[in-house]
ModelCIF file with pLDDT and N, C-alpha, C, O atoms, coordinates in Angstrom:
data_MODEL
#
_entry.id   MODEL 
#
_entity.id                         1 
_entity.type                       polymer 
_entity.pdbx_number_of_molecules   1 
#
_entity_poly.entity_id                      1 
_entity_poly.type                           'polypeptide(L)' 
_entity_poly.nstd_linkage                   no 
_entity_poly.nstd_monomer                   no 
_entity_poly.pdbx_seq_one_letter_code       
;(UNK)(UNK)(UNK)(UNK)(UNK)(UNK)(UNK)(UNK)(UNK)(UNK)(UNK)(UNK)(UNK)(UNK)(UNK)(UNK)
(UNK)(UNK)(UNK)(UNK)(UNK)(UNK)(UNK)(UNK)(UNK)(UNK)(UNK)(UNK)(UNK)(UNK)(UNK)(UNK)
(UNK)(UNK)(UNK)(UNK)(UNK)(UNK)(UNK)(UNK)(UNK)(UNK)(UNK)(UNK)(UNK)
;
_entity_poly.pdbx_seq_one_letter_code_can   XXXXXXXXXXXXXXXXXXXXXXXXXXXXXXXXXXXXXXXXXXXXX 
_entity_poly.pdbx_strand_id                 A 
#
loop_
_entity_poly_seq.entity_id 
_entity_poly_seq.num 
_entity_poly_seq.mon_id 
_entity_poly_seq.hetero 
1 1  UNK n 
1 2  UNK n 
1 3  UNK n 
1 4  UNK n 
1 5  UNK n 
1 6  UNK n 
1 7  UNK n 
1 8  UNK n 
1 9  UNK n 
1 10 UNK n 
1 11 UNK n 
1 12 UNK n 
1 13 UNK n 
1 14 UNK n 
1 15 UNK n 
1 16 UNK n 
1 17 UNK n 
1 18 UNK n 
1 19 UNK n 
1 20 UNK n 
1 21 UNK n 
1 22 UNK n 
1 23 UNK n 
1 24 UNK n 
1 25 UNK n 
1 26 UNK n 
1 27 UNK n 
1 28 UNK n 
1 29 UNK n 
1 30 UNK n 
1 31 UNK n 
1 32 UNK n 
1 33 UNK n 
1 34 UNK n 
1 35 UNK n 
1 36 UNK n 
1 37 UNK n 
1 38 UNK n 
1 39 UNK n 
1 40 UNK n 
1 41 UNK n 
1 42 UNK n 
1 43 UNK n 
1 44 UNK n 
1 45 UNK n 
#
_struct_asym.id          A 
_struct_asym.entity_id   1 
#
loop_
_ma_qa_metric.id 
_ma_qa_metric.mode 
_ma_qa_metric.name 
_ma_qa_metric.software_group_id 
_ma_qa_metric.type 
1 global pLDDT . pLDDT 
2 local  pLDDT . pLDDT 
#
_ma_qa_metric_global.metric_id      1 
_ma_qa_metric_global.metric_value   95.96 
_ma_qa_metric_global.model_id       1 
_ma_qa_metric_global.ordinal_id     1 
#
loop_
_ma_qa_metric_local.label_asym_id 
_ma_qa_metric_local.label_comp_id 
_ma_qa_metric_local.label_seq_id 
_ma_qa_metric_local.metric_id 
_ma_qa_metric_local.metric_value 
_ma_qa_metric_local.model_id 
_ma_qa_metric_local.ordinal_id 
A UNK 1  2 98.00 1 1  
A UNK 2  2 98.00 1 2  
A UNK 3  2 98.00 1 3  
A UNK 4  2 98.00 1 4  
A UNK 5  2 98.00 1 5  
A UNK 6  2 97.00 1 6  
A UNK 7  2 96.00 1 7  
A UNK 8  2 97.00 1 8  
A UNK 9  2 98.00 1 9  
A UNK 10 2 98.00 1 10 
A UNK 11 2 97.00 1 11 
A UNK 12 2 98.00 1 12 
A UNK 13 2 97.00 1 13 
A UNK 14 2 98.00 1 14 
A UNK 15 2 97.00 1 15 
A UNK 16 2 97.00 1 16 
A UNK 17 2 97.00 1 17 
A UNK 18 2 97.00 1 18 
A UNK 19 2 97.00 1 19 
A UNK 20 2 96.00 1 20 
A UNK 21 2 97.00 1 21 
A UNK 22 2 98.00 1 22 
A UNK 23 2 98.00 1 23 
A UNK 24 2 98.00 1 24 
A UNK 25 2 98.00 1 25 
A UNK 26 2 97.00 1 26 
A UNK 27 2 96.00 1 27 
A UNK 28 2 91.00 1 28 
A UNK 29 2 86.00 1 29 
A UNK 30 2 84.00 1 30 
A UNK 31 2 83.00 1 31 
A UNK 32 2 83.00 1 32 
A UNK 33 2 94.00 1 33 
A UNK 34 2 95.00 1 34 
A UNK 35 2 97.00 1 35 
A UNK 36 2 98.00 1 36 
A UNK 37 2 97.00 1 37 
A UNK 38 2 98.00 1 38 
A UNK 39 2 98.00 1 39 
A UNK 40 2 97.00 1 40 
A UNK 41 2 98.00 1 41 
A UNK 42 2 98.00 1 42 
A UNK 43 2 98.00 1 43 
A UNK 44 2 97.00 1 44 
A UNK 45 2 97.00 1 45 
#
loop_
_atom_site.group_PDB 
_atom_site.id 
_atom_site.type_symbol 
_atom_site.label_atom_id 
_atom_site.label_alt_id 
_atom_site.label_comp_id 
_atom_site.label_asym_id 
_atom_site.label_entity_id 
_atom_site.label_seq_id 
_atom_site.pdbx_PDB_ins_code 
_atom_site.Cartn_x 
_atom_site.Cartn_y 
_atom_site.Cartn_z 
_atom_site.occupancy 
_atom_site.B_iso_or_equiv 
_atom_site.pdbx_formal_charge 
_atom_site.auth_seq_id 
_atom_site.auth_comp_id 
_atom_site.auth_asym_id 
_atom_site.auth_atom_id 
_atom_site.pdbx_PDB_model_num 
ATOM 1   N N  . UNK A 1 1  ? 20.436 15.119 -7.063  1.00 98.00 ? 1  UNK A N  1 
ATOM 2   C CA . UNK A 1 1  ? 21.873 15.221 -6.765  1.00 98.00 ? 1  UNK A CA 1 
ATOM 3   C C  . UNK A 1 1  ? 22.125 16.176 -5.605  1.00 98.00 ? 1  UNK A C  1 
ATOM 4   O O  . UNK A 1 1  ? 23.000 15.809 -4.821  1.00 98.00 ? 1  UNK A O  1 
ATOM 5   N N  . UNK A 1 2  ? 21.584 17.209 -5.380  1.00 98.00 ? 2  UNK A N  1 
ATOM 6   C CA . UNK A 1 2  ? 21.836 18.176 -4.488  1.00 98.00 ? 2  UNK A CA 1 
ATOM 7   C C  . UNK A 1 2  ? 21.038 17.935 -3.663  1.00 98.00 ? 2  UNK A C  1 
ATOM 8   O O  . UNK A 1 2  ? 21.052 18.722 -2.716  1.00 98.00 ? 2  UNK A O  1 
ATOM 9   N N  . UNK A 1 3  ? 19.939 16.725 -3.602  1.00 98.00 ? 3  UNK A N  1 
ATOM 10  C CA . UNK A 1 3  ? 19.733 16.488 -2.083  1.00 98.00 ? 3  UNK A CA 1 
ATOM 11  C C  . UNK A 1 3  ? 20.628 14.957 -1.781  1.00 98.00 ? 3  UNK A C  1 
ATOM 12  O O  . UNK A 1 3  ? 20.793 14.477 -0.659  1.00 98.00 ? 3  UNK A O  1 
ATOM 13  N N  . UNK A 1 4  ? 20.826 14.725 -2.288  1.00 98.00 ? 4  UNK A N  1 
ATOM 14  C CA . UNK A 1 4  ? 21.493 13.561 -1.768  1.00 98.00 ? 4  UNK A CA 1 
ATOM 15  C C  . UNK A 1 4  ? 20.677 12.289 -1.858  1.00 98.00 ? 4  UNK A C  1 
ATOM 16  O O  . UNK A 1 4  ? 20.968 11.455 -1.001  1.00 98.00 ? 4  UNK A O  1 
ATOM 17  N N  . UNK A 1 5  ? 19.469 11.872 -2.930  1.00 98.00 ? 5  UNK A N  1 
ATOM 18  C CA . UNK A 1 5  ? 18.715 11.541 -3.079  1.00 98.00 ? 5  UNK A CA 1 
ATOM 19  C C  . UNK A 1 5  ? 18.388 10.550 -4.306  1.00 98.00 ? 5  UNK A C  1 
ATOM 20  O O  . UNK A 1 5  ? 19.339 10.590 -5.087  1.00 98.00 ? 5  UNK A O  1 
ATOM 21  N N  . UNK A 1 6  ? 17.554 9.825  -4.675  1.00 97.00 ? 6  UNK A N  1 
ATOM 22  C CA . UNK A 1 6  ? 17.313 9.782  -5.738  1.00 97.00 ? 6  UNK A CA 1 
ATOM 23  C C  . UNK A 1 6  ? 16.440 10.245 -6.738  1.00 97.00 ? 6  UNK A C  1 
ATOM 24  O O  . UNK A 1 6  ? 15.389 10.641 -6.235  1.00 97.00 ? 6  UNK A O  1 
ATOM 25  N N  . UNK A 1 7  ? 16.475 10.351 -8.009  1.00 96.00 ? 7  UNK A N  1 
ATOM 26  C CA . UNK A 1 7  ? 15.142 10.877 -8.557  1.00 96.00 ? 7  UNK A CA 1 
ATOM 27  C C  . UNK A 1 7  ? 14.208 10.476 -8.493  1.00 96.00 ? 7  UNK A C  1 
ATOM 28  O O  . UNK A 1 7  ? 13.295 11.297 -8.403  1.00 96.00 ? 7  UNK A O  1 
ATOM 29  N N  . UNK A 1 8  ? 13.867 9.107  -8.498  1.00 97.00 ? 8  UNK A N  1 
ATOM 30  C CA . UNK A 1 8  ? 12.589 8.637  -7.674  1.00 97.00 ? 8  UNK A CA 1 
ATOM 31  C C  . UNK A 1 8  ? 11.738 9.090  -6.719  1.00 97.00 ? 8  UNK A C  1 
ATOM 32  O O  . UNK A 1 8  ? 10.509 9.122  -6.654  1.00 97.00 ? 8  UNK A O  1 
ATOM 33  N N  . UNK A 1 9  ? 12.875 9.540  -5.762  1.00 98.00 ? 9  UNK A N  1 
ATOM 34  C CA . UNK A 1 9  ? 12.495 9.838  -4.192  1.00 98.00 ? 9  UNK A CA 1 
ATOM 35  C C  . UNK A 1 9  ? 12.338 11.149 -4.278  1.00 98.00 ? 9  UNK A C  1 
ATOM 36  O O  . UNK A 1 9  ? 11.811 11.630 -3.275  1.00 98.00 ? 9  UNK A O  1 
ATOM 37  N N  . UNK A 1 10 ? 12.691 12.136 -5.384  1.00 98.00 ? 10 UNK A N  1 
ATOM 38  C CA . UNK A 1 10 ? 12.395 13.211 -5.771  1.00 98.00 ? 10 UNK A CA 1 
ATOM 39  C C  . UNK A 1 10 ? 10.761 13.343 -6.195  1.00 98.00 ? 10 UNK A C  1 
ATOM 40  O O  . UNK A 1 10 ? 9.943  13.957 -5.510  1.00 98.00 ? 10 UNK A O  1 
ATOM 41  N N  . UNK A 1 11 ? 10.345 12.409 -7.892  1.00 97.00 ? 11 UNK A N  1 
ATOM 42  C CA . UNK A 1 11 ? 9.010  12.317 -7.859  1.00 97.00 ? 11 UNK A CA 1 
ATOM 43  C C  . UNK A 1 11 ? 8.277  12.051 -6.722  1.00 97.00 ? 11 UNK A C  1 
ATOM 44  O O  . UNK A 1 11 ? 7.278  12.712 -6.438  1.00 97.00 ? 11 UNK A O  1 
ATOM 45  N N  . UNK A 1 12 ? 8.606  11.317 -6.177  1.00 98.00 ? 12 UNK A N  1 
ATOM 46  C CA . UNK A 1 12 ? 7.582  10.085 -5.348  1.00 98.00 ? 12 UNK A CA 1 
ATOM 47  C C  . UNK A 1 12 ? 7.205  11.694 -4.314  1.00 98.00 ? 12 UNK A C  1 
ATOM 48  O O  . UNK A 1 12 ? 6.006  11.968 -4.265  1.00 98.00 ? 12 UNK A O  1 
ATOM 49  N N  . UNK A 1 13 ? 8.308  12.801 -3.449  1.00 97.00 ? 13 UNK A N  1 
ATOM 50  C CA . UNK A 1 13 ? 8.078  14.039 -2.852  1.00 97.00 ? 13 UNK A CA 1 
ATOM 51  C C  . UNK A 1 13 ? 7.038  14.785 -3.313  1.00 97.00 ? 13 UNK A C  1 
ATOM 52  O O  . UNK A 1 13 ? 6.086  15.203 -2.654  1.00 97.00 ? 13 UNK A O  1 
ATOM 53  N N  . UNK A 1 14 ? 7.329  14.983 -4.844  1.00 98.00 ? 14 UNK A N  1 
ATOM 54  C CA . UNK A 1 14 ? 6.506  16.006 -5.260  1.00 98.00 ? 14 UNK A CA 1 
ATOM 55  C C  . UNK A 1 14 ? 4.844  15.505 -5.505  1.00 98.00 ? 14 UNK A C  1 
ATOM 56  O O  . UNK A 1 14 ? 3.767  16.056 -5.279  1.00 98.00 ? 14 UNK A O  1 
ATOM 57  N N  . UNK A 1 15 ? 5.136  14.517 -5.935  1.00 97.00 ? 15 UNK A N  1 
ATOM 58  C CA . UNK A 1 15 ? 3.690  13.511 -5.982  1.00 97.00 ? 15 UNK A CA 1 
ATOM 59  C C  . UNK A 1 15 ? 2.793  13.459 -4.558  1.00 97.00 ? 15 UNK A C  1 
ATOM 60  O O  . UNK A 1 15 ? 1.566  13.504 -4.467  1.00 97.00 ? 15 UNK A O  1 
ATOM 61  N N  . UNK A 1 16 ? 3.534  13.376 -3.748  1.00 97.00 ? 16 UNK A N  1 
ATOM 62  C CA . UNK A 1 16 ? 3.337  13.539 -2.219  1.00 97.00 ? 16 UNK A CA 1 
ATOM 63  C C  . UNK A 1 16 ? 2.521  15.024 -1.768  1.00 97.00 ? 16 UNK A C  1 
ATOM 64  O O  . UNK A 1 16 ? 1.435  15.060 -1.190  1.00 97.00 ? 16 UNK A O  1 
ATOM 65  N N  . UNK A 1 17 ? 3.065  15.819 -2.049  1.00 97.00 ? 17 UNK A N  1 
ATOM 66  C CA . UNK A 1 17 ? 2.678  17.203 -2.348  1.00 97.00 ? 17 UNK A CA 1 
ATOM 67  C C  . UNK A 1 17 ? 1.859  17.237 -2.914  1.00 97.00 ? 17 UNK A C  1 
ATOM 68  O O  . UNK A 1 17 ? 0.805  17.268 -2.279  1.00 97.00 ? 17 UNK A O  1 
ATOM 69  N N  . UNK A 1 18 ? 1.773  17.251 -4.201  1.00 97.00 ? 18 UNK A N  1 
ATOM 70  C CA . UNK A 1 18 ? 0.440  17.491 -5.063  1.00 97.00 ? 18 UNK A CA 1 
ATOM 71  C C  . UNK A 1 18 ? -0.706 16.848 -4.034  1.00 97.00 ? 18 UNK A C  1 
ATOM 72  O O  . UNK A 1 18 ? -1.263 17.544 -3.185  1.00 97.00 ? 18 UNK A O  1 
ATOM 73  N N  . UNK A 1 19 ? -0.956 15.570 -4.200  1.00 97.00 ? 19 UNK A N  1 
ATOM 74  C CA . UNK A 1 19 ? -1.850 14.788 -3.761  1.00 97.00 ? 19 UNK A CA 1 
ATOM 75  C C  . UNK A 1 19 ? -2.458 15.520 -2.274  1.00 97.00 ? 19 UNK A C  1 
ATOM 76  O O  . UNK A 1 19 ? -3.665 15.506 -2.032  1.00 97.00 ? 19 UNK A O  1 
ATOM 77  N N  . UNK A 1 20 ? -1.339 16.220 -1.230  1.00 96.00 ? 20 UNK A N  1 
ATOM 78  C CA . UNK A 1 20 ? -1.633 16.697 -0.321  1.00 96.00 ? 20 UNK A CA 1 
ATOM 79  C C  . UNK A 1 20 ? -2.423 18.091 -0.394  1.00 96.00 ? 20 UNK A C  1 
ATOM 80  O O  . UNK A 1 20 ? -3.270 18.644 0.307   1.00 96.00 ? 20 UNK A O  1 
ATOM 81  N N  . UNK A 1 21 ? -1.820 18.358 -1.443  1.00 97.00 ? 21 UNK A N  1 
ATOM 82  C CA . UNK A 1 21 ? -2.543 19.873 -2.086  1.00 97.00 ? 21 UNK A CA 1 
ATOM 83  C C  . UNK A 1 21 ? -3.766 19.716 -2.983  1.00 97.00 ? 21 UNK A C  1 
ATOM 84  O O  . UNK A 1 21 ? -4.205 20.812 -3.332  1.00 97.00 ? 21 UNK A O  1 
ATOM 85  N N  . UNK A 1 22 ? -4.490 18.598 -3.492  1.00 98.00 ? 22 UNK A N  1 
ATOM 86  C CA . UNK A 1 22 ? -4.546 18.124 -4.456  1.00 98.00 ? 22 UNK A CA 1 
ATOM 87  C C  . UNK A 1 22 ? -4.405 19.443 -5.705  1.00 98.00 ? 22 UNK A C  1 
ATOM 88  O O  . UNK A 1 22 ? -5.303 20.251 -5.944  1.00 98.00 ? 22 UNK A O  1 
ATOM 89  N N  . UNK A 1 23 ? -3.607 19.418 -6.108  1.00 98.00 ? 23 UNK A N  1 
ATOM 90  C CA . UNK A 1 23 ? -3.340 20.086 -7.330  1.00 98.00 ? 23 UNK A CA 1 
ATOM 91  C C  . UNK A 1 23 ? -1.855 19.771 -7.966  1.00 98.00 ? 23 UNK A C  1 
ATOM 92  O O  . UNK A 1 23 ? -0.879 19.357 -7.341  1.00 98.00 ? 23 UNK A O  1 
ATOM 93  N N  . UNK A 1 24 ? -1.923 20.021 -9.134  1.00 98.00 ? 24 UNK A N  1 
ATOM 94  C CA . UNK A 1 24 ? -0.629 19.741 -9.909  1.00 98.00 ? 24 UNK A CA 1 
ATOM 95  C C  . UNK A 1 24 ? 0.580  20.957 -10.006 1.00 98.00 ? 24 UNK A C  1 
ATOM 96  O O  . UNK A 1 24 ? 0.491  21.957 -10.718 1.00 98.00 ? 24 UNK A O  1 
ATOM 97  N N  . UNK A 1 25 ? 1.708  20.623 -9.127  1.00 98.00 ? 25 UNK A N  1 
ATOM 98  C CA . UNK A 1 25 ? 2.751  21.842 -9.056  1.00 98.00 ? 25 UNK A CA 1 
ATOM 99  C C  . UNK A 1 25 ? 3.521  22.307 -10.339 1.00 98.00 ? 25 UNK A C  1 
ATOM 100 O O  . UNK A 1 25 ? 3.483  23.421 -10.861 1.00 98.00 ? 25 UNK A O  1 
ATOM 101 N N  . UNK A 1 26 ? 4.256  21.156 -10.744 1.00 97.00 ? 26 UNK A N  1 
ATOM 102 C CA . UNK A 1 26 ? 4.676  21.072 -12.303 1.00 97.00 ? 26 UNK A CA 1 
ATOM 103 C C  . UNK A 1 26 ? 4.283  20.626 -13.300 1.00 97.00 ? 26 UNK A C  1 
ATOM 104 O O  . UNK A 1 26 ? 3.525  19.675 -13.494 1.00 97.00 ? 26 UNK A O  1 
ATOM 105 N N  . UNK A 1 27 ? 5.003  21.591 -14.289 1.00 96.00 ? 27 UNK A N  1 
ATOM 106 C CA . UNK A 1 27 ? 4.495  20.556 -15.900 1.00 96.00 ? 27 UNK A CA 1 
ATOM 107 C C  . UNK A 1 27 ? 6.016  19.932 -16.055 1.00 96.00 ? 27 UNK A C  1 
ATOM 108 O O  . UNK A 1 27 ? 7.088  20.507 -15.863 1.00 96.00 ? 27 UNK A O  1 
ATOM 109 N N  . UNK A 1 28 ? 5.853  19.043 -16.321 1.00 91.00 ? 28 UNK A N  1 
ATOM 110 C CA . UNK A 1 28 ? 7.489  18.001 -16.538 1.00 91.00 ? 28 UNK A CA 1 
ATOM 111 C C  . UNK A 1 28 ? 7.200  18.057 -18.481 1.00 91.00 ? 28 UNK A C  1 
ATOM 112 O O  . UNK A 1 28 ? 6.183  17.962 -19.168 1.00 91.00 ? 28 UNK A O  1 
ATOM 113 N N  . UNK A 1 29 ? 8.318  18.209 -18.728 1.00 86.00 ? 29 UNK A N  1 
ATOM 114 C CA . UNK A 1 29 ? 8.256  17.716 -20.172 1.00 86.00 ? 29 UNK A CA 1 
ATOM 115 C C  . UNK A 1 29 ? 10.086 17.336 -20.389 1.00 86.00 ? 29 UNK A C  1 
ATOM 116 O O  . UNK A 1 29 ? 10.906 17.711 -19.552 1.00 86.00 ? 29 UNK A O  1 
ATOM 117 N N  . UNK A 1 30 ? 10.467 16.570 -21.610 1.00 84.00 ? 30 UNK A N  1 
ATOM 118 C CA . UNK A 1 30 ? 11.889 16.485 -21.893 1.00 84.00 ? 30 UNK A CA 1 
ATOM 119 C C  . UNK A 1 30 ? 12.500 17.989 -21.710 1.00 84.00 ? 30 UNK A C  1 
ATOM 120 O O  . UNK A 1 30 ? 13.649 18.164 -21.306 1.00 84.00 ? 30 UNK A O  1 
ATOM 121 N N  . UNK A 1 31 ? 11.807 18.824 -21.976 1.00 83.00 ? 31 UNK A N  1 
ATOM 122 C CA . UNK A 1 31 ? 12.827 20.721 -21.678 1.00 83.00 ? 31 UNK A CA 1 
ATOM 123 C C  . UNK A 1 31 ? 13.038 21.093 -20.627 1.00 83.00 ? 31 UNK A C  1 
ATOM 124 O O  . UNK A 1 31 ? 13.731 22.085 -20.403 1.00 83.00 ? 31 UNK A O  1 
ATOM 125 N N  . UNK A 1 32 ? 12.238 20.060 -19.332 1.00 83.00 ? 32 UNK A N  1 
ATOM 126 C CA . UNK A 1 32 ? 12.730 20.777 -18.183 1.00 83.00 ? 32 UNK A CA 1 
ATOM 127 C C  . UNK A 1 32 ? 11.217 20.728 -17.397 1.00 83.00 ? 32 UNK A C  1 
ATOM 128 O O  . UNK A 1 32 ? 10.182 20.199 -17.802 1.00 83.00 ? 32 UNK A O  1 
ATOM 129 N N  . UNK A 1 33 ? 11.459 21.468 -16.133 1.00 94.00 ? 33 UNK A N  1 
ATOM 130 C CA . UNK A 1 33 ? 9.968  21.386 -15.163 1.00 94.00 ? 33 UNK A CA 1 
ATOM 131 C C  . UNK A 1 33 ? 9.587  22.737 -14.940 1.00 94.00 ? 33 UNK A C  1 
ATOM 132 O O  . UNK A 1 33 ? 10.509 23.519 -14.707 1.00 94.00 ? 33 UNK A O  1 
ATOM 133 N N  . UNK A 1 34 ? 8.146  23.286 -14.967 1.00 95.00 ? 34 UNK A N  1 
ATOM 134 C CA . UNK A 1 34 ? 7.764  24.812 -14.970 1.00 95.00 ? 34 UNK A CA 1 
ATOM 135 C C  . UNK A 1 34 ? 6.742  24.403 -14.001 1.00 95.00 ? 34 UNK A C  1 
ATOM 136 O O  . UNK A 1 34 ? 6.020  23.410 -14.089 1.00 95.00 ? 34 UNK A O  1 
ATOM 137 N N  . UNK A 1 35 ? 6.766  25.376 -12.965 1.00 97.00 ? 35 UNK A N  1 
ATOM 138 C CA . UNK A 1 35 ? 5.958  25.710 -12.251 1.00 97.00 ? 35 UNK A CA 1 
ATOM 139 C C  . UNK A 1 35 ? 4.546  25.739 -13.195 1.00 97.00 ? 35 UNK A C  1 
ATOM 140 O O  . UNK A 1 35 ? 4.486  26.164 -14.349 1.00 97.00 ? 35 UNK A O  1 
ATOM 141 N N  . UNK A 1 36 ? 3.542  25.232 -12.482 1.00 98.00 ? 36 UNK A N  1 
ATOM 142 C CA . UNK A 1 36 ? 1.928  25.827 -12.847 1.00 98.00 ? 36 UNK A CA 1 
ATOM 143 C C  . UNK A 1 36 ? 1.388  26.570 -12.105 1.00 98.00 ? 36 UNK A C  1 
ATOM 144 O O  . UNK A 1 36 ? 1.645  26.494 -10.904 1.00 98.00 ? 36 UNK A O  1 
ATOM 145 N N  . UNK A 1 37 ? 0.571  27.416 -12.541 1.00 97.00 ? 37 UNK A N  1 
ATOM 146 C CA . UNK A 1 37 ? -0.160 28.591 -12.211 1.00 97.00 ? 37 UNK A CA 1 
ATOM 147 C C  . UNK A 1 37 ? -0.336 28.310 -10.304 1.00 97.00 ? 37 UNK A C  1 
ATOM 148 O O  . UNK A 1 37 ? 0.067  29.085 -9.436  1.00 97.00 ? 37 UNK A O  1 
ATOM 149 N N  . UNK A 1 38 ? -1.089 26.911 -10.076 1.00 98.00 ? 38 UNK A N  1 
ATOM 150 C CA . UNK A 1 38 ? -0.579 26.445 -8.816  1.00 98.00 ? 38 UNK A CA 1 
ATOM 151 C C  . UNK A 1 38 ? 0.364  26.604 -8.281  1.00 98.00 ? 38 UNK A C  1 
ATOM 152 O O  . UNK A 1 38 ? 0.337  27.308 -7.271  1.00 98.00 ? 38 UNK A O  1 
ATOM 153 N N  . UNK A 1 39 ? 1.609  26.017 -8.730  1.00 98.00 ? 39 UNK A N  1 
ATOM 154 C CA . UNK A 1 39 ? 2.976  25.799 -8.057  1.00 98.00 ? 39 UNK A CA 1 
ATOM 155 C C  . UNK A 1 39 ? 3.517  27.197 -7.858  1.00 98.00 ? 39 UNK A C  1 
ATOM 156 O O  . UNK A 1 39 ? 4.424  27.359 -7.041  1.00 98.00 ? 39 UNK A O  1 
ATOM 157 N N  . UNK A 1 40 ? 2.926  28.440 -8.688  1.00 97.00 ? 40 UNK A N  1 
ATOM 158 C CA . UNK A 1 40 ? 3.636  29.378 -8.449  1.00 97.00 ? 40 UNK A CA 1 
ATOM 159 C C  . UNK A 1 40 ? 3.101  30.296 -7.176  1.00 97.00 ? 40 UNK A C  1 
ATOM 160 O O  . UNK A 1 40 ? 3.727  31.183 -6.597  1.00 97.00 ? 40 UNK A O  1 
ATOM 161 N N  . UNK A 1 41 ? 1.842  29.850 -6.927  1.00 98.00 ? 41 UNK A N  1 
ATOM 162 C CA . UNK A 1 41 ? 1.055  30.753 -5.922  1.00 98.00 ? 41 UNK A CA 1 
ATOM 163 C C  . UNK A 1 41 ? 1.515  29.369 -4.683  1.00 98.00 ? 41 UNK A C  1 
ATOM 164 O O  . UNK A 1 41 ? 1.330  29.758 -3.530  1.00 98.00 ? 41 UNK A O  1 
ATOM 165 N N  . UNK A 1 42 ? 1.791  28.619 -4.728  1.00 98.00 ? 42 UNK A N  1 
ATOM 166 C CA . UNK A 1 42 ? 2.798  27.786 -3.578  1.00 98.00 ? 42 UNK A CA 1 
ATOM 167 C C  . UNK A 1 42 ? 3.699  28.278 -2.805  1.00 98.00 ? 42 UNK A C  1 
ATOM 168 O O  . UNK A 1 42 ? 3.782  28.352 -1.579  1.00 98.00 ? 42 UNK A O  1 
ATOM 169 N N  . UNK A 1 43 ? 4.581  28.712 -3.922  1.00 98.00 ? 43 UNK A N  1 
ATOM 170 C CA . UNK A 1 43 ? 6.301  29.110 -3.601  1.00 98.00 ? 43 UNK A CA 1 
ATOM 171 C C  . UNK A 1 43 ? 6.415  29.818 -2.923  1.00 98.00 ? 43 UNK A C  1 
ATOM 172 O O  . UNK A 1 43 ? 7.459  29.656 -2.292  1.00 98.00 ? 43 UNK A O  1 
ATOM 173 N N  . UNK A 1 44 ? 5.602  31.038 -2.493  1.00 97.00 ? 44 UNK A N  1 
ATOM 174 C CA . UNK A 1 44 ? 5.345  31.678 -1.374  1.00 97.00 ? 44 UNK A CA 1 
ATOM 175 C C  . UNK A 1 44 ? 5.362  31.207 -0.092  1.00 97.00 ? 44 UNK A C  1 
ATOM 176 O O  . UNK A 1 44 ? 6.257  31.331 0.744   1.00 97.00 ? 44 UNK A O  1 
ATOM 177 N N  . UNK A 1 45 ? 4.230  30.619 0.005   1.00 97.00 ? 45 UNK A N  1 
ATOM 178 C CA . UNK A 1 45 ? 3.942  29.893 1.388   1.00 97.00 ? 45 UNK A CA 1 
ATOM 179 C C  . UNK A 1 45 ? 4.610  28.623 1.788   1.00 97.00 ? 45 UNK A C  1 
ATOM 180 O O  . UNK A 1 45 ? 4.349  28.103 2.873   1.00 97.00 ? 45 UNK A O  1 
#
């Protein structure tokens, strides 16, 4: 919503990412999305 986007095009980004990083940024579950130990040493750079 706040990109103007769809959620699709949201996964399909982050999937994009990972794969480029190969590593996994989030854990997705029904409660919401948390950074992984990865994603958090990301957010920096």
């Amino acid at each position: 919503d706040r990109l103007g986007v769809t959620q699709s095009t949201v996964s399909a980004r982050v999937k994009a990412l990972e794969q480029a990083l190969e590593t996994t940024l989030f854990r997705r579950s029904r409660a919401g999305t948390d950074l992984t130990t990865e994603g958090l040493r990301f957010e920096t750079h």
